[in-house]
Protein backbone atom coordinates (compact mmCIF):
# COMPACT_ATOMS: atom_id res chain seq x y z
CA UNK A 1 -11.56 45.76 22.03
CA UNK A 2 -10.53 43.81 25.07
CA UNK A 3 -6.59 42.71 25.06
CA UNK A 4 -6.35 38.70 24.42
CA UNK A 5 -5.85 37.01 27.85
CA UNK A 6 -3.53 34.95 29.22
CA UNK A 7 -5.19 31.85 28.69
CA UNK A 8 -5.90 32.58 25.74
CA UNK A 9 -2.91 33.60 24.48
CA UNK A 10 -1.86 30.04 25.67
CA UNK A 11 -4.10 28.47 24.03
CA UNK A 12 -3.37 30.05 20.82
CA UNK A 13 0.33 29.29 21.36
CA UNK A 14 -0.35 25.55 21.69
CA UNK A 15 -2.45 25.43 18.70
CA UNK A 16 0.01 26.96 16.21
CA UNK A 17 2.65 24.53 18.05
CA UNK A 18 0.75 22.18 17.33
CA UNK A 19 0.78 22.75 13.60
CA UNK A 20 4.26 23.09 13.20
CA UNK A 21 5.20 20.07 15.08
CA UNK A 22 2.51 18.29 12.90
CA UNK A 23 5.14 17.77 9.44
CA UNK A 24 7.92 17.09 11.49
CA UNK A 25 5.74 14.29 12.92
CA UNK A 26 4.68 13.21 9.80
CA UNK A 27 7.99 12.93 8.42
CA UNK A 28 9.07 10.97 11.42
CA UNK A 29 6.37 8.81 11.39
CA UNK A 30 7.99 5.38 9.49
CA UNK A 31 7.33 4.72 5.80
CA UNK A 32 5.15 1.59 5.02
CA UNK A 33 6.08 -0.70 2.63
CA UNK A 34 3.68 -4.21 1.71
CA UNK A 35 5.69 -7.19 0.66
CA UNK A 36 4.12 -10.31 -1.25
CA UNK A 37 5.83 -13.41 -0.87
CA UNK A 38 6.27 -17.36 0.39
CA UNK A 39 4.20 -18.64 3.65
CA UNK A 40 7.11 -20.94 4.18
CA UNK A 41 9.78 -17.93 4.51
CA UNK A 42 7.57 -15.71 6.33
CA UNK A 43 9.34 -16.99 10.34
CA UNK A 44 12.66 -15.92 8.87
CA UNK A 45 11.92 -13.04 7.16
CA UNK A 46 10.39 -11.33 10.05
CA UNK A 47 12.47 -13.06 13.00
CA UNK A 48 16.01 -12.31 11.16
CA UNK A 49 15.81 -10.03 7.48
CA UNK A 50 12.86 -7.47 8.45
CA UNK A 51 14.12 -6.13 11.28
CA UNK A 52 17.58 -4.91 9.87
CA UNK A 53 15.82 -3.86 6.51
CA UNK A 54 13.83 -1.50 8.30
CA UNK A 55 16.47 0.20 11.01
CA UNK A 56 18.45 0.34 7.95
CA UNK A 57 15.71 2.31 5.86
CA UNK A 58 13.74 3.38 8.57
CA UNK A 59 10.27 1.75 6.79
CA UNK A 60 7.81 -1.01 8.26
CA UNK A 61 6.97 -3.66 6.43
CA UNK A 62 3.89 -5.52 5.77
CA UNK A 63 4.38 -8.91 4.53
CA UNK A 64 1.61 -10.90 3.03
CA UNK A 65 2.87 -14.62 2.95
CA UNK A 66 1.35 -17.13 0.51
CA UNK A 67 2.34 -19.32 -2.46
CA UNK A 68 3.53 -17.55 -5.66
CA UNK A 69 0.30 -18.78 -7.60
CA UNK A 70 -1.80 -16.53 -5.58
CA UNK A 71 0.68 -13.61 -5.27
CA UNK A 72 0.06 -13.38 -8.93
CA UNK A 73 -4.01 -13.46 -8.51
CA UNK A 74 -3.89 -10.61 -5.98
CA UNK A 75 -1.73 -8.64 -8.17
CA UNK A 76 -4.16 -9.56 -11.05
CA UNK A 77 -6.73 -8.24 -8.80
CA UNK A 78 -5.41 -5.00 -7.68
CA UNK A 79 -3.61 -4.58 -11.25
CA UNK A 80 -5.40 -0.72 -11.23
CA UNK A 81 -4.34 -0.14 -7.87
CA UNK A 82 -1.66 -2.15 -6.43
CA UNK A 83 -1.09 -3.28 -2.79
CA UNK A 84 2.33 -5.03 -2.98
CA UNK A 85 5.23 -2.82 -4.32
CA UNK A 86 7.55 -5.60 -4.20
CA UNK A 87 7.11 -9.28 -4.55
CA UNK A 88 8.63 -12.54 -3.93
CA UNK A 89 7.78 -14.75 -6.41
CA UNK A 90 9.63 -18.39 -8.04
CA UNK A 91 10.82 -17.57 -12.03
CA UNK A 92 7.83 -19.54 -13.60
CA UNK A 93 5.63 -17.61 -11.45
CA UNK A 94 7.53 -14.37 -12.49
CA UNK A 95 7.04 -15.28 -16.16
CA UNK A 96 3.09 -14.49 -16.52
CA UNK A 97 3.33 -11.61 -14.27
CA UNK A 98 6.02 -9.69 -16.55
CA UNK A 99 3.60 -10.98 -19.77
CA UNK A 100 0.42 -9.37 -18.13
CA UNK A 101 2.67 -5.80 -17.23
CA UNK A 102 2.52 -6.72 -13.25
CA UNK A 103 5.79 -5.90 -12.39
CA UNK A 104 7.85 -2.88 -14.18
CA UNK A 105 11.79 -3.04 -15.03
CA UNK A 106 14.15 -2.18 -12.42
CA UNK A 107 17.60 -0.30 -13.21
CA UNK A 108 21.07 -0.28 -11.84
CA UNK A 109 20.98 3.04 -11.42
CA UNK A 110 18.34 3.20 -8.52
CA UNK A 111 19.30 -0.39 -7.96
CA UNK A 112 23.18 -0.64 -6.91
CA UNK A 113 23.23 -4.30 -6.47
CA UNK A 114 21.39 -5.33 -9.39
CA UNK A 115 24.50 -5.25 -11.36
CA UNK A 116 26.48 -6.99 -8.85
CA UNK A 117 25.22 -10.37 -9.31
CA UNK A 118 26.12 -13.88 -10.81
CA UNK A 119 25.10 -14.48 -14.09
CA UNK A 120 21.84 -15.39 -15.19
CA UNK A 121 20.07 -13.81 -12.14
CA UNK A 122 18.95 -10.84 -14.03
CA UNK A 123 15.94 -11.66 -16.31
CA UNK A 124 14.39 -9.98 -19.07
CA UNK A 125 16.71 -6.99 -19.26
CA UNK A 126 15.91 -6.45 -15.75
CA UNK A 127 11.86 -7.26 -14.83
CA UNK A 128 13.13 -9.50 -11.88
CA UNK A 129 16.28 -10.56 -10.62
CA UNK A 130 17.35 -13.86 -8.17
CA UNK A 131 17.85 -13.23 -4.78
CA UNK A 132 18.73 -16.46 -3.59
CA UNK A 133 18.97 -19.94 -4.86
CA UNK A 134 17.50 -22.67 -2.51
CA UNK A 135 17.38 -26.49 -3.88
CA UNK A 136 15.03 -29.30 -3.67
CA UNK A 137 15.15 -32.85 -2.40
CA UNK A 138 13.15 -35.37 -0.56
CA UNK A 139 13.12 -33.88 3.30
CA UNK A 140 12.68 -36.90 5.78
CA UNK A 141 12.19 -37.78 9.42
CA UNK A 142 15.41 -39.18 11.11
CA UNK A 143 13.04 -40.01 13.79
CA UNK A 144 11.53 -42.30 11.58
CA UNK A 145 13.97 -43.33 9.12
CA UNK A 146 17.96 -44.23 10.41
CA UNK A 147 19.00 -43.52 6.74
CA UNK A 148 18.42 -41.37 3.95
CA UNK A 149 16.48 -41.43 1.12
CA UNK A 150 18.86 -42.71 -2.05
CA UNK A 151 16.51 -42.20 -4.88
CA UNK A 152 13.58 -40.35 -6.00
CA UNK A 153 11.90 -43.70 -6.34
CA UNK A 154 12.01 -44.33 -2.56
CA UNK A 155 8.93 -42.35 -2.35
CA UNK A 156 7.27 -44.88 -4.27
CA UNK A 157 7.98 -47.80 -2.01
CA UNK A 158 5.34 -50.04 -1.01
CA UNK A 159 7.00 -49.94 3.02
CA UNK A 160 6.15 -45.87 3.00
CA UNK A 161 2.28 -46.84 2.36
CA UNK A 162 0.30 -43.30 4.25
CA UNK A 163 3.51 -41.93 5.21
CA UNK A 164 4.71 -39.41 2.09
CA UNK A 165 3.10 -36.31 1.56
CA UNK A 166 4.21 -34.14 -1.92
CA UNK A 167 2.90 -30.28 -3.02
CA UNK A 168 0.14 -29.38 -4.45
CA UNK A 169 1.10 -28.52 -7.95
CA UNK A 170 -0.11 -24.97 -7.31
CA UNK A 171 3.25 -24.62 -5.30
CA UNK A 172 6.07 -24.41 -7.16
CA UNK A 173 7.91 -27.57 -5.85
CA UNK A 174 4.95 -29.60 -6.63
CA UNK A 175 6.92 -29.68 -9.95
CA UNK A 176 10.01 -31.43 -8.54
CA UNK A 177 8.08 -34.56 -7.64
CA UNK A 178 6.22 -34.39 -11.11
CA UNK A 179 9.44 -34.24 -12.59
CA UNK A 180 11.02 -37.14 -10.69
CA UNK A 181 8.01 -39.34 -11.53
CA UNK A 182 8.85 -38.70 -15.28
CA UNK A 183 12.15 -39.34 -15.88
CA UNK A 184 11.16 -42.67 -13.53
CA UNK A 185 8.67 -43.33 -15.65
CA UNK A 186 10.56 -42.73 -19.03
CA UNK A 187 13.83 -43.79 -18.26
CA UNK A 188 15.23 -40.69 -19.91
CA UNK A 189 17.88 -37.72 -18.24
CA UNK A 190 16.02 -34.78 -17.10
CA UNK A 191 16.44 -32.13 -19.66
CA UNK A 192 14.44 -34.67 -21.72
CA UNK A 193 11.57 -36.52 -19.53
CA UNK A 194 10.87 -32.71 -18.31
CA UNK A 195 8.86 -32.73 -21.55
CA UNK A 196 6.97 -35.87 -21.14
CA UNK A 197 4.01 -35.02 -18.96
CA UNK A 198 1.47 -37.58 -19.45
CA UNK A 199 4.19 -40.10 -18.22
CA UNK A 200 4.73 -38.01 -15.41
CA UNK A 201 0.78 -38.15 -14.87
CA UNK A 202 0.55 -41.63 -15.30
CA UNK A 203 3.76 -42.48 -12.89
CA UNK A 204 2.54 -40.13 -10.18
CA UNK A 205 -0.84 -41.25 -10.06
CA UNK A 206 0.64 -44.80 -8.87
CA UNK A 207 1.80 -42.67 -5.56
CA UNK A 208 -1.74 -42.12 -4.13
CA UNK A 209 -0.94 -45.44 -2.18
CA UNK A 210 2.08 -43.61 -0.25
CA UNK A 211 0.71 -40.28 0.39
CA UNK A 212 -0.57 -39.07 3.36
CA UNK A 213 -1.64 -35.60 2.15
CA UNK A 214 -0.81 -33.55 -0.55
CA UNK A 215 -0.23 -29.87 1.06
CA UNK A 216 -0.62 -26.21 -0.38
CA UNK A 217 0.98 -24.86 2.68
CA UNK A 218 4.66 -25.87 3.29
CA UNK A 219 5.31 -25.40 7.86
CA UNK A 220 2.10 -27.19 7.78
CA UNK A 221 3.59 -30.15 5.92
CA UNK A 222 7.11 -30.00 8.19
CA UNK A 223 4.91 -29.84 11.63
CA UNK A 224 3.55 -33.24 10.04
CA UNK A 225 7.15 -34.56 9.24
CA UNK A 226 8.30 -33.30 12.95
CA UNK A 227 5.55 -35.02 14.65
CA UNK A 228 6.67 -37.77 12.74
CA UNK A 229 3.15 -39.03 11.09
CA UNK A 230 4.84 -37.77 7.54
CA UNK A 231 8.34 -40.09 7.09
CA UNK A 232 9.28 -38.05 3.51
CA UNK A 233 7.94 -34.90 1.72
CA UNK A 234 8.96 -34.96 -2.00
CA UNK A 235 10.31 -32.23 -3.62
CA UNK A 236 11.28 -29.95 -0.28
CA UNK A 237 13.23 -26.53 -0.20
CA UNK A 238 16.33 -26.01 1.37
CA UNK A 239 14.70 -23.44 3.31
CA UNK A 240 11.74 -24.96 4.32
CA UNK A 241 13.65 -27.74 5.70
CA UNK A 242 17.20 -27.36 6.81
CA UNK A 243 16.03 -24.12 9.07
CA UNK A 244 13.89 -26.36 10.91
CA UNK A 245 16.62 -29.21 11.19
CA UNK A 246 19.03 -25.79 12.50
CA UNK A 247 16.58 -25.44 15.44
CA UNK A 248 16.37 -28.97 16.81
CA UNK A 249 13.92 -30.39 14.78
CA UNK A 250 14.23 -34.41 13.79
CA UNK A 251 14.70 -33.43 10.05
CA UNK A 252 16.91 -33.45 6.89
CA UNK A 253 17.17 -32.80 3.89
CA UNK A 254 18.39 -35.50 1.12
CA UNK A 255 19.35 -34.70 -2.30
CA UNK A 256 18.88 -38.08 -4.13
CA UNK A 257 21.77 -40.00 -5.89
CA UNK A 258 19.11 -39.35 -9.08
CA UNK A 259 19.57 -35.59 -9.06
CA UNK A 260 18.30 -32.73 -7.16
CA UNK A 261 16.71 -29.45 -8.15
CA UNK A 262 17.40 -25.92 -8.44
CA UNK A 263 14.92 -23.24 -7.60
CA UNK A 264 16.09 -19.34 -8.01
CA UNK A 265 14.03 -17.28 -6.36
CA UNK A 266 12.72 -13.72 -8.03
CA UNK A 267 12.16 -9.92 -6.66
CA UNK A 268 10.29 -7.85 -8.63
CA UNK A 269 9.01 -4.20 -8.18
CA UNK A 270 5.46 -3.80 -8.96
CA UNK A 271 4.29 -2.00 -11.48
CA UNK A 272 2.47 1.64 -10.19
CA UNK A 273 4.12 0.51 -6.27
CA UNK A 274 2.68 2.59 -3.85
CA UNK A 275 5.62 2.55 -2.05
CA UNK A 276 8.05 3.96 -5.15
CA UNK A 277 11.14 4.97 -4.30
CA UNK A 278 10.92 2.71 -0.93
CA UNK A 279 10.68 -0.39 -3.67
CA UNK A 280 13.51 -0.28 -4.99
CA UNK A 281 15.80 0.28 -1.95
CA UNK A 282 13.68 -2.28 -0.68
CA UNK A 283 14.78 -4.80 -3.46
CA UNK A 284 18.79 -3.50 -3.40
CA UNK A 285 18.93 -4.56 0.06
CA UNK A 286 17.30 -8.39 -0.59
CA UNK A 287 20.26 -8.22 -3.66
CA UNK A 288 23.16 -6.88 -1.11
CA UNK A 289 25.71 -8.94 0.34
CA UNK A 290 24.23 -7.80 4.14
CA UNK A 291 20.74 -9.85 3.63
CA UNK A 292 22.26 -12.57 1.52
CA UNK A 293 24.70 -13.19 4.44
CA UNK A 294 22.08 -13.49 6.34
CA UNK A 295 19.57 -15.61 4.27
CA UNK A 296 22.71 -17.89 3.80
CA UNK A 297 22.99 -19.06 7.41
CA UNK A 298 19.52 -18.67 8.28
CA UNK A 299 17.61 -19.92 5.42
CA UNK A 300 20.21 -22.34 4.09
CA UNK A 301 19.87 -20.71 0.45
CA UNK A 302 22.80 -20.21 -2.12
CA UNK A 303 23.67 -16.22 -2.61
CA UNK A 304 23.57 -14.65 -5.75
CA UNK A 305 25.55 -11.43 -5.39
CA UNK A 306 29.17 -11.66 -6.38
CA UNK A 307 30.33 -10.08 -2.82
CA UNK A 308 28.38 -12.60 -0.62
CA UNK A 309 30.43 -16.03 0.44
CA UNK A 310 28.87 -19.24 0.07
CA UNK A 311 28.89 -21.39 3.13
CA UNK A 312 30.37 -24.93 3.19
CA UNK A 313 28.30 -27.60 3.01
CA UNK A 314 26.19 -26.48 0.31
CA UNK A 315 25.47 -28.36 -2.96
CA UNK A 316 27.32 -27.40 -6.18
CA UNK A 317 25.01 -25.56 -8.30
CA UNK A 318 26.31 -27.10 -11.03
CA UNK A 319 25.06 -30.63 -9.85
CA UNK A 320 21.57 -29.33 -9.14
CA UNK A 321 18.99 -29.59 -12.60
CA UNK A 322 17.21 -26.35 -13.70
CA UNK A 323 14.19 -26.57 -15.73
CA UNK A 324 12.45 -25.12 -18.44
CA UNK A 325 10.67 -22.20 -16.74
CA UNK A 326 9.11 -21.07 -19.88
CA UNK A 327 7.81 -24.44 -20.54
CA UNK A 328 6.47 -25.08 -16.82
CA UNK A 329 4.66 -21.63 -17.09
CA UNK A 330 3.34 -21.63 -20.42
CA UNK A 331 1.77 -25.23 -19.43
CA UNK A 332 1.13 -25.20 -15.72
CA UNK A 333 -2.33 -24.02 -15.19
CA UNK A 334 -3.53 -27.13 -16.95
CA UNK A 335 -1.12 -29.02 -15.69
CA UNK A 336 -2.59 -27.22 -12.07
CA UNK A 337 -6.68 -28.30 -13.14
CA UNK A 338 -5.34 -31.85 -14.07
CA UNK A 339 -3.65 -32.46 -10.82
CA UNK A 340 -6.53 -31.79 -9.30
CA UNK A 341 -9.09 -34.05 -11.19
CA UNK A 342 -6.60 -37.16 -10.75
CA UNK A 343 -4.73 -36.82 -7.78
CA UNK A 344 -7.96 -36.15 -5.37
C-alpha cells in the first residue's frame, strides 16, 4: 500500500476543513425573518426601523407591504404553512384573524415590553398588542389651498369638484370618511351615527361629484396630492402624511374642528411562525421605547410604551374618537362589496 501523497494529503485536509467551517458558517449566516404589514409604512420601516432591528438581533427581514385586508387573505392562505411570523395589521383587521386562530397569544415572559405599555394596548389577554397610535384627518395641498380644511364637510364642497380623492373601504381609513359622512348626514355625535350606515351610504354617495379617485394604495394617493392634481384626501394617517410634509413635500395634515380619528395599530405573532423564537424578539423590539422613539419622530405616530416620550405637537388622544372595532369588523366585508357596487 502506497503512503498518501502530499497532494493528497492536502486535499484531504481542505475537505475536512471544509466541514468544520461549514456550522460555524451556518450559524453565522443571518436569521430570516418575513414581516406582513402596511404599503404606506414600508419607506420608513426599511429606511429608519429595519436596519437597527436587525444589527440589534442580527436577523434580515423580509417585509411584504400591503393593506391589512389582504395580510389577512395571505395568512388565510398559508394558514397550514405560514409565511409571515409577525404581522402588522389595524385592530378591526386583527379581530377576524384571532377568530379564525391566525395569530397565537404572546406572553410577557418572552415578551419584556408587552407589559410595559399604556392601557388598553394589550388585547384579548394578549393575541395582539398596539404599537403605535397614528390619527386621521383630511391631508391637503398647501400648494393648492392657503388654508386648512375646518370641517369634514369641506370635502363635500361644490368648489373641490375632481379634486378629493378618499380610501377604498378595503383600507382601513376608508372608514374615517364613511364615518364623517354619517354623523353629517344624521346630525348625531359619533359614538352614535357610527351605527347608522345606510346614512353614511346615502351621504357619501353625494361625494362622487368631488372625487378624483378613490385609492387602495396610500403613497400613490400622496404623489397625487404632491403633484397637486388631488387638493384633499379624506380620512389620512398621520404617517402617511406628516412624513411626507417632514421631507419637503407641499402637505399637511388637518384634524377638523368636527373631530378627528384614532387608529392603534396591532403586532401579532403568527400562529406556527417559521421564524419562532425570532417573532417574538421581533415584536418586543416594535413594543420598546428604542423603535417607538424612533417611529415617533419619523412616522409622526403616538407611542404606546410607558418609557417612550411623546413629542410636542401631537394631538391629545383624548380628543381623537375611537370606534367600535368589533362592530366595523363584524360588518365590514359587506360594508367592503357595497362600496363597491355604489361608489364605482
Amino acid at each position: 500500500m502506497h503512503p498518501p501523497s502530499r497532494r493528497s494529503v492536502l486535499k484531504s485536509g481542505a475537505a475536512l476543513a471544509a466541514i468544520i467551517a461549514a456550522p460555524a458558517r451556518l450559524r453565522a449566516a443571518p436569521k430570516e425573518i418575513v414581516i406582513g404589514g402596511p404599503a404606506g409604512a414600508a419607506k420608513y420601516f426599511n429606511a429608519d426601523l429595519f436596519p437597527v432591528l436587525e444589527k440589534k438581533l442580527d436577523c434580515k427581514v423580509l417585509y411584504e407591504g400591503t393593506n391589512s385586508l389582504t395580510n389577512l387573505q395571505k395568512m388565510q392562505a398559508d394558514k397550514a404553512a405560514p409565511k409571515i411570523s409577525v404581522v402588522i395589521m389595524d385592530d378591526p383587521v386583527m379581530l377576524p384573524a384571532a377568530s379564525d386562530g391566525l395569530i397565537t397569544k404572546m406572553s410577557a415572559s418572552s415578551i419584556a415590553n408587552l407589559g410595559k405599555l399604556v392601557d388598553g394596548s394589550v388585547h384579548q389577554d394578549g393575541m395582539w398588542a398596539n404599537y403605535q397610535r397614528p390619527w386621521a384627518g383630511i391631508a391637503y395641498s398647501t400648494k393648492r389651498m392657503k388654508t386648512a380644511p375646518a370641517k369634514w364637510s369641506d370635502l363635500w364642497d361644490a368648489k373641490y369638484a375632481s379634486r378629493v380623492i378618499v380610501p377604498s373601504l378595503s383600507n382601513t381609513e376608508g372608514f374615517w370618511t364613511l364615518l364623517a359622512a354619517a354623523r353629517l348626514e344624521t346630525g348625531k355625535p359619533y359614538k352614535d351615527a357610527q351605527y347608522e350606515i345606510d346614512a353614511a351610504f346615502k351621504k357619501v354617495k353625494e361625494l362622487k361629484a368631488n372625487l378624483l379617485n378613490v385609492y387602495t394604495n396610500a403613497p400613490q394617493a400622496i404623489n397625487l396630492m404632491e403633484q397637486g392634481e388631488a387638493w384633499m384626501i379624506g380620512g389620512q394617517f398621520s404617517a402617511y402624511t406628516l412624513i411626507r410634509k417632514a421631507e419637503g413635500s407641499p402637505v399637511d395634515l388637518a384634524v377638523p374642528q368636527d373631530g378627528g380619528f384614532a387608529m392603534p395599530s396591532g403586532i401579532a405573532k403568527v400562529a406556527g411562525a417559521p421564524a419562532g423564537d425570532l417573532a417574538d424578539a421581533v415584536i418586543d423590539f416594535f413594543l420598546s421605547p428604542e423603535a417607538q422613539t424612533i417611529l415617533a419622530d419619523k412616522a409622526f405616530v403616538a407611542p404606546t410604551n410607558k418609557g417612550t416620550p411623546t413629542p410636542a405637537g401631537f394631538p391629545d388622544p383624548a380628543s381623537l374618537f375611537a370606534p367600535d372595532w368589533a362592530f366595523v369588523a363584524k360588518n365590514r366585508a359587506a360594508w367592503v362589496d357595497r362600496w363597491s357596487k355604489e361608489m364605482t
